[in-house]
C-alpha atoms as a PDB file:
ATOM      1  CA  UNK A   1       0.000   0.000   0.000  1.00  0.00           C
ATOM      2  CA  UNK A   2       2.717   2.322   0.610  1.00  0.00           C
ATOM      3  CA  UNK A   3       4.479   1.482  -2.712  1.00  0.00           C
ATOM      4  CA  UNK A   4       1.594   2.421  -4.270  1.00  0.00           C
ATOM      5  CA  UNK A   5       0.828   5.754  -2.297  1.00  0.00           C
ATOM      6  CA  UNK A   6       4.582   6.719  -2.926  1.00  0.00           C
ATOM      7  CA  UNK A   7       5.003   5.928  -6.605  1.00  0.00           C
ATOM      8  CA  UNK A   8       1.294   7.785  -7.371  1.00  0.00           C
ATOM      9  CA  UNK A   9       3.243  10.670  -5.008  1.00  0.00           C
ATOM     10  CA  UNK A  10       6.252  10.524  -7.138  1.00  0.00           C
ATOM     11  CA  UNK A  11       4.392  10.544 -10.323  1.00  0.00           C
ATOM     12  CA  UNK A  12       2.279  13.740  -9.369  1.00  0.00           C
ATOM     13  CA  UNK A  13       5.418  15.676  -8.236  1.00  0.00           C
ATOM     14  CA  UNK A  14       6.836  14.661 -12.137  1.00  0.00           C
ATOM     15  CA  UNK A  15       3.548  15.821 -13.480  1.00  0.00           C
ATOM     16  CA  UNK A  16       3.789  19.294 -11.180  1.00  0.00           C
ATOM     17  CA  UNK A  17       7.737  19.876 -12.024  1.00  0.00           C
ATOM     18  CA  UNK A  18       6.543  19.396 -15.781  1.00  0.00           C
ATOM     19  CA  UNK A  19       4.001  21.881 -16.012  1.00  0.00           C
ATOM     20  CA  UNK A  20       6.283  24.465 -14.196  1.00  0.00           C
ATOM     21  CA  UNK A  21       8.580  24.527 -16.728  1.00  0.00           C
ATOM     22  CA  UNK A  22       5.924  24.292 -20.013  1.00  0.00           C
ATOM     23  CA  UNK A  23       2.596  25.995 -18.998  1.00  0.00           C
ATOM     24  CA  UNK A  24      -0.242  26.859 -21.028  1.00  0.00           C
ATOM     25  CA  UNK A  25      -1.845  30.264 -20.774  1.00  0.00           C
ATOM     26  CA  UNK A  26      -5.224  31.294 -22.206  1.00  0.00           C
ATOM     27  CA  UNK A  27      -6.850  34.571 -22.299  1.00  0.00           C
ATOM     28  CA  UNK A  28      -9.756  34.959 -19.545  1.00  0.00           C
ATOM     29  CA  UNK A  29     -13.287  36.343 -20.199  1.00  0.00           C
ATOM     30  CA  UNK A  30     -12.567  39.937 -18.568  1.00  0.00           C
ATOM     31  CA  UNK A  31      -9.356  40.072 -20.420  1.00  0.00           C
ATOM     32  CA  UNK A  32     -10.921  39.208 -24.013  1.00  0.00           C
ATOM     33  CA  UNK A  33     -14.162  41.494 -23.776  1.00  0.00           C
ATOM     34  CA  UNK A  34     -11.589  44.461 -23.118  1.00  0.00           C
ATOM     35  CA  UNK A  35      -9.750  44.117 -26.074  1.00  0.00           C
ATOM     36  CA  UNK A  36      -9.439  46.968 -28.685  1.00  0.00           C
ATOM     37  CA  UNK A  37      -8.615  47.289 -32.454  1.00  0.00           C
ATOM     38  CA  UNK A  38      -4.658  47.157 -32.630  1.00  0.00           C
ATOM     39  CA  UNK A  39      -5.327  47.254 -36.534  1.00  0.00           C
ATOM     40  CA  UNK A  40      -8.249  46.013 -38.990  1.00  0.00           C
ATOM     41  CA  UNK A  41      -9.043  46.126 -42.955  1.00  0.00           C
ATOM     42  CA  UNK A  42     -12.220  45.602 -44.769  1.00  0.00           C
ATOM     43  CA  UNK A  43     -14.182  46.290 -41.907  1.00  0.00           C
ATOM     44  CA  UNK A  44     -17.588  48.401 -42.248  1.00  0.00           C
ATOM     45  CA  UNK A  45     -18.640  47.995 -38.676  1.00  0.00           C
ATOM     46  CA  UNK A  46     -16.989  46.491 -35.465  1.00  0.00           C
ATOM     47  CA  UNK A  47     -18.504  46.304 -32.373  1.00  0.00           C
ATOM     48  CA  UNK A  48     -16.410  44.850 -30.236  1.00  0.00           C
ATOM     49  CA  UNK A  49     -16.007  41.330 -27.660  1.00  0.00           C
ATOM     50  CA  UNK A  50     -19.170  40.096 -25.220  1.00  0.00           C
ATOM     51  CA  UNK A  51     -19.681  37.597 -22.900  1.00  0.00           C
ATOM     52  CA  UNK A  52     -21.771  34.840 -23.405  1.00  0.00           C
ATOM     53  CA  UNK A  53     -22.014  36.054 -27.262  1.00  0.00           C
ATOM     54  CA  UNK A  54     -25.228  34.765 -29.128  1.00  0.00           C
ATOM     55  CA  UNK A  55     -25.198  34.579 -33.082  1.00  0.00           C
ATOM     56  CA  UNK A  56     -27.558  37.142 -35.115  1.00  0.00           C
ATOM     57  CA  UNK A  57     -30.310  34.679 -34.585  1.00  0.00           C
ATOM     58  CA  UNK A  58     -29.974  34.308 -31.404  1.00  0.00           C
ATOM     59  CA  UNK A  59     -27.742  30.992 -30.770  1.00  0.00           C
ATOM     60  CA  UNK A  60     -25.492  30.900 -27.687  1.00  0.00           C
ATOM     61  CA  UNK A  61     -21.952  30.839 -29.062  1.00  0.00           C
ATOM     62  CA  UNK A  62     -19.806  27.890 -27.485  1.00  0.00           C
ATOM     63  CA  UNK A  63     -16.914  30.286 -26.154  1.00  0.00           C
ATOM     64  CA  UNK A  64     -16.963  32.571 -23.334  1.00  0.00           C
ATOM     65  CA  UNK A  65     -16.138  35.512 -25.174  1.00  0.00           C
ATOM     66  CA  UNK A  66     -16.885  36.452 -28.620  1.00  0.00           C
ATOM     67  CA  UNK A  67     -17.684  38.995 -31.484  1.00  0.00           C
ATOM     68  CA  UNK A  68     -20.095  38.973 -34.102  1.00  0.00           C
ATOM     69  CA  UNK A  69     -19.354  42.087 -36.739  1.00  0.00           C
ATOM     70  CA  UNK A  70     -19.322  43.258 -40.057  1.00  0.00           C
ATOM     71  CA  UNK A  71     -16.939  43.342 -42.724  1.00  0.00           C
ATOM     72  CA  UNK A  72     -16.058  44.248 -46.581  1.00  0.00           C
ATOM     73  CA  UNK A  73     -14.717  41.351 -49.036  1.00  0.00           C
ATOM     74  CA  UNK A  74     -10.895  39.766 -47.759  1.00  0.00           C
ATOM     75  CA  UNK A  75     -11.137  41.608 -44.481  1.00  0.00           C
ATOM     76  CA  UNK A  76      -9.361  41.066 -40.991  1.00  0.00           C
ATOM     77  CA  UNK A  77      -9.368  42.996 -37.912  1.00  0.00           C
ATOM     78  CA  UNK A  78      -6.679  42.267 -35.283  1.00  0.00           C
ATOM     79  CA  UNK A  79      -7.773  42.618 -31.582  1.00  0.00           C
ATOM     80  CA  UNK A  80      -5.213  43.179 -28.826  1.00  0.00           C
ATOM     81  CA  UNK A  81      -5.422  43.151 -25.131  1.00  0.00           C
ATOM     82  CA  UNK A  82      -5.235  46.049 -22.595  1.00  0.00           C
ATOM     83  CA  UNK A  83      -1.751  47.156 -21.646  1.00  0.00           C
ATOM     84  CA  UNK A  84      -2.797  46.109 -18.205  1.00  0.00           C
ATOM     85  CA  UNK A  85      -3.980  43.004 -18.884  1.00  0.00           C
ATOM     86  CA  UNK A  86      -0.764  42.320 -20.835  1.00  0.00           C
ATOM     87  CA  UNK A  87       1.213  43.110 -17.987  1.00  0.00           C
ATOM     88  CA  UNK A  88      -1.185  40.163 -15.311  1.00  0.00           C
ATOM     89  CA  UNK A  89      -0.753  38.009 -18.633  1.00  0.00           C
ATOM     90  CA  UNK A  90       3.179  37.639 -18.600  1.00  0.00           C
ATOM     91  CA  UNK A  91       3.429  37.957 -15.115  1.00  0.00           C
ATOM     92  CA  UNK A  92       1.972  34.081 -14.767  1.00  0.00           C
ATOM     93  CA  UNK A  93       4.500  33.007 -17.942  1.00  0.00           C
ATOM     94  CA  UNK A  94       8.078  32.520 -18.309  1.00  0.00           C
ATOM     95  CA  UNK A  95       9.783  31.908 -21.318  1.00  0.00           C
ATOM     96  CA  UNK A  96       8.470  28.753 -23.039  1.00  0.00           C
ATOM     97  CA  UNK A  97       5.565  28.448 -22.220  1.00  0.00           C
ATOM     98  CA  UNK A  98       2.194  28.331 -24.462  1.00  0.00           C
ATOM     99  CA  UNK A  99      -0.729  31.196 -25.751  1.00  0.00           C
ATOM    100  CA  UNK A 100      -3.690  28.751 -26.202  1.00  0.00           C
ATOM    101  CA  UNK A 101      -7.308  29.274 -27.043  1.00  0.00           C
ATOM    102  CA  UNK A 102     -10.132  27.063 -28.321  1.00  0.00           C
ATOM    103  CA  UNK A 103     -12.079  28.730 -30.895  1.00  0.00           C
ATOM    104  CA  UNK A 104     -15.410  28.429 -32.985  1.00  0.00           C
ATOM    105  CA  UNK A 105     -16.581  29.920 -35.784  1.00  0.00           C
ATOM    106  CA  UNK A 106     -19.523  29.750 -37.769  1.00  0.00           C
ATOM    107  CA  UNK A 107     -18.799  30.310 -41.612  1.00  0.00           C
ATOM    108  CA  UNK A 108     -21.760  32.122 -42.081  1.00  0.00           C
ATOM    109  CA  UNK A 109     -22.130  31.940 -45.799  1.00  0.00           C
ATOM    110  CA  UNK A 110     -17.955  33.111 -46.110  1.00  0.00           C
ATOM    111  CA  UNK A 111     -14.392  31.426 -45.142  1.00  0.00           C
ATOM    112  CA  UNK A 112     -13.530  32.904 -41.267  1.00  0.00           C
ATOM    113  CA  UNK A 113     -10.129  32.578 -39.861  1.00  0.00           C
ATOM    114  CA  UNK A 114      -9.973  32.815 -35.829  1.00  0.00           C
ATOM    115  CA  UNK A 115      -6.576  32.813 -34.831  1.00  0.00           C
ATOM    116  CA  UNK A 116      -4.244  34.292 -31.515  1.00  0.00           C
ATOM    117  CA  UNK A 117      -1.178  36.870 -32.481  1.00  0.00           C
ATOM    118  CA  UNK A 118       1.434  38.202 -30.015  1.00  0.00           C
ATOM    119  CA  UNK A 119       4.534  40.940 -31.269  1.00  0.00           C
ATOM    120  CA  UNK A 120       7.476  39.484 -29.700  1.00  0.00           C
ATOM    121  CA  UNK A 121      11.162  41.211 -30.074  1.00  0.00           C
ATOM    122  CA  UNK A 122       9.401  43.115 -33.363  1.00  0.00           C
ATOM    123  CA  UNK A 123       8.323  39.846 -35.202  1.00  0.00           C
ATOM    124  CA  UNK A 124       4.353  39.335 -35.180  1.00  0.00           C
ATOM    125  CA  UNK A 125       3.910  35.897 -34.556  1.00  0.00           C
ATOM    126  CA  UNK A 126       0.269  34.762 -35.667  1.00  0.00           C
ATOM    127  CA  UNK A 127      -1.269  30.966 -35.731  1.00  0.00           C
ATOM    128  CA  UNK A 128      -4.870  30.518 -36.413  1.00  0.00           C
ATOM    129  CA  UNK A 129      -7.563  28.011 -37.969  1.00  0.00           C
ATOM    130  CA  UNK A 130      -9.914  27.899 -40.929  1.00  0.00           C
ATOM    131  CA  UNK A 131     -13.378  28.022 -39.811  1.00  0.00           C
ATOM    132  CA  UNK A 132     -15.128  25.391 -37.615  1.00  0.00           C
ATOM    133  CA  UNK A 133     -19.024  24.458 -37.959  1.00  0.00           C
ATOM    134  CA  UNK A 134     -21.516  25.019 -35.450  1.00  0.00           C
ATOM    135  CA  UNK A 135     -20.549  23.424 -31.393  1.00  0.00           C
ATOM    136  CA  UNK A 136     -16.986  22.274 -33.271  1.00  0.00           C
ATOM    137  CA  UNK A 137     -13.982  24.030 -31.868  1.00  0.00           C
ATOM    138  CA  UNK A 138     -10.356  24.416 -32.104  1.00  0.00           C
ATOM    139  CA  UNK A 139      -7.151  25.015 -30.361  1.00  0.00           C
ATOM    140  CA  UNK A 140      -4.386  27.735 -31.547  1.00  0.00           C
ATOM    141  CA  UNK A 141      -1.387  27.856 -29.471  1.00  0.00           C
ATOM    142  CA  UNK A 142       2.009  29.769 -30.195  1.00  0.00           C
ATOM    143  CA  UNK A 143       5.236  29.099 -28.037  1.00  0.00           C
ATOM    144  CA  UNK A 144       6.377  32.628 -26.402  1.00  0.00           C
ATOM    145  CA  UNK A 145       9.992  32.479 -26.608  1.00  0.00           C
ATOM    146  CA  UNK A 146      10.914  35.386 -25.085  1.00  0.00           C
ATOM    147  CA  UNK A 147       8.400  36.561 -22.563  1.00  0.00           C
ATOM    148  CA  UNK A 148      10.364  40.291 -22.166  1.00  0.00           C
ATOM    149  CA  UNK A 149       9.959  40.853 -25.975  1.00  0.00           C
ATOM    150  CA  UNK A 150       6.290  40.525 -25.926  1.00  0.00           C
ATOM    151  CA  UNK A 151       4.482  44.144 -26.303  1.00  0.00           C
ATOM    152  CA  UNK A 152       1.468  42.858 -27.644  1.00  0.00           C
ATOM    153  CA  UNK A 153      -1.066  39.953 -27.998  1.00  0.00           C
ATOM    154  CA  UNK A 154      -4.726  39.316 -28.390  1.00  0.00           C
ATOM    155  CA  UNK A 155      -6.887  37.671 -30.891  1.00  0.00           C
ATOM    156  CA  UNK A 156      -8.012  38.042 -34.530  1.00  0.00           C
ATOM    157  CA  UNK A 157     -10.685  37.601 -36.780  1.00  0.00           C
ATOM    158  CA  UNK A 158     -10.232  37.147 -40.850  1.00  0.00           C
ATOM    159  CA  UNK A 159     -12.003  36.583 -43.972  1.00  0.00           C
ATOM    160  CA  UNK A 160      -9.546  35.688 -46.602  1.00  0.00           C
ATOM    161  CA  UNK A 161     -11.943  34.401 -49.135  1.00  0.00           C
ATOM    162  CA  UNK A 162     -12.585  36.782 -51.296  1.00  0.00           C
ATOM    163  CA  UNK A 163     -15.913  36.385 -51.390  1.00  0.00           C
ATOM    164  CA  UNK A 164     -18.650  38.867 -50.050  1.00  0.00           C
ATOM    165  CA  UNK A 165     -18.807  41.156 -47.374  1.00  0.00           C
ATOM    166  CA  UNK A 166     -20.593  39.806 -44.262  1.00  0.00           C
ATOM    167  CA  UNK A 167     -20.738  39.245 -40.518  1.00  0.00           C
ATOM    168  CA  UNK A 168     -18.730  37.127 -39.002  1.00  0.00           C
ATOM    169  CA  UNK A 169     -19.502  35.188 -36.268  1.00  0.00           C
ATOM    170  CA  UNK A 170     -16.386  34.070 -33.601  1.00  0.00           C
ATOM    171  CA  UNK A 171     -15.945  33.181 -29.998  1.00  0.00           C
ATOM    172  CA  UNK A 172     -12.900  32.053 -27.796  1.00  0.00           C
ATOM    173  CA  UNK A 173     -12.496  30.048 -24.534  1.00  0.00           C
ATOM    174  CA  UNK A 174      -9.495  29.560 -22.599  1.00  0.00           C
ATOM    175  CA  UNK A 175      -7.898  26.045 -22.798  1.00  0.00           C
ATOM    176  CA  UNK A 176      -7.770  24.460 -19.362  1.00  0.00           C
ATOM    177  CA  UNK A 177      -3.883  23.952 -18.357  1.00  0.00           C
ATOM    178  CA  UNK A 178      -3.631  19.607 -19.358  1.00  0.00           C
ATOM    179  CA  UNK A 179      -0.863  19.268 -16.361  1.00  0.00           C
ATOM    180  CA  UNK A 180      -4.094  20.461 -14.370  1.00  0.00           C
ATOM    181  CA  UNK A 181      -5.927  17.484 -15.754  1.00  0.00           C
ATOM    182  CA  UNK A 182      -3.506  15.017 -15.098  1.00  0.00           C
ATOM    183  CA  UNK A 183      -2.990  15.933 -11.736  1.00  0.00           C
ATOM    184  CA  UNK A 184      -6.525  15.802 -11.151  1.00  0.00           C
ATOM    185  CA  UNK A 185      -6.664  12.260 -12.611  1.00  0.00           C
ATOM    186  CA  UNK A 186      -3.553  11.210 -10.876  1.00  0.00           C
ATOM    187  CA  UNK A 187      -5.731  11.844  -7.262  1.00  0.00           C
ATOM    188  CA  UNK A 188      -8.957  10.033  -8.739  1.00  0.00           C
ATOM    189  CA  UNK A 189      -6.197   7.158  -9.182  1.00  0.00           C
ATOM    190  CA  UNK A 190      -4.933   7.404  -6.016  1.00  0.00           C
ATOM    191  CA  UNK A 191      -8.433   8.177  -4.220  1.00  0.00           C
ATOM    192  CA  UNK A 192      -9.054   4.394  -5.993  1.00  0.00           C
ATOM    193  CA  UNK A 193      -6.233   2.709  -4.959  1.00  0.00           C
ATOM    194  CA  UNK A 194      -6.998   3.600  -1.189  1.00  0.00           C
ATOM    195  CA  UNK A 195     -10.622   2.963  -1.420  1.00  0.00           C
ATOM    196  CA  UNK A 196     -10.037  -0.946  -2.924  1.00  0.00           C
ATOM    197  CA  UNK A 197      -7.138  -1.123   0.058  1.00  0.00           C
ATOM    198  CA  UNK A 198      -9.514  -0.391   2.488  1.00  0.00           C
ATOM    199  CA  UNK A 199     -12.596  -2.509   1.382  1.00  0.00           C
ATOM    200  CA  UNK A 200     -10.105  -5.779   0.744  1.00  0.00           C
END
């Protein structure tokens, strides 16, 4: 029994030691509503990021944050985070570690892009997805390198098609940290192991 309780130990401390050094960071819902337009083309009309976002007839998006705007033929509009937020963002990373965010996007009769962007040391680093149907999602992630050379980062929206103007319907959710997932399975395991010891 104590084998067992000390190898499920050990294991847990490897999972712990290997998420310190390679975390995952998503943007939360406060952080995501407040971003603003760091730059945009094509667009006729942009509203900006809500919680709990619906679609124009009224469907709950799947994220926890989203946008749902117009825009002209091949248009993007790149969001970016407050320099506040930026600042709480890095604080929690270190060099390594991951940007992530699940995303869905209805095509709504055009091509969307949804995608996550960060400037780091003057090189825009971008990595995004080509649209996902209805209650489908995605995950983007981009490796941040160099956490001190990061000035910006948010998310982005794009229509590359070159097909007609329309509106475009998006939302993000953070991606839950998978060392946090492990862990937690790694105690259900152990939670087992003691329960069977103590019925036998």
């Amino acid at each position: 029994m104590k084998t067992k309780i000390a190898v499920m130990i050990a294991l847990l401390a490897m999972g712990t030691t290997h998420q310190a050094s390679a975390a995952v960071h998503g943007l939360n819902v406060s952080q995501m509503v407040g971003q603003t337009v760091e730059s945009s083309f094509g667009y006729t009309f942009i509203s900006g990021w809500t919680a709990a976002p619906t679609y124009g007839d009224g469907v709950t998006m799947q994220g926890a944050a989203g946008a749902s705007d117009n825009l002209g033929i091949a248009g993007f509009v790149f969001f970016e985070i407050s320099a506040s937020d930026l600042i709480t963002f890095l604080a929690g990373a270190t060099d390594g570690d991951t940007f992530a965010m699940r995303v869905w996007n209805d095509d709504n009769n055009d091509t969307w892009r949804g995608g996550i962007w960060f400037d780091e040391n003057g090189t825009r680093k971008i990595a995004d997805v080509l649209e996902n149907p209805d209650s489908f999602s995605s995950i983007v992630q981009l490796t941040m390198d160099d956490i001190s050379g990061i000035t910006k980062l948010g998310l982005y929206i794009e229509n590359p098609s070159m097909e007609q103007g329309d509106t475009y319907h998006v939302s993000f959710a953070a991606v839950p940290e998978p060392g946090t997932m492990v862990i937690w399975s790694m105690l259900g395991g152990l939670g087992l192991v003691i329960s069977r010891r103590r019925k036998g």
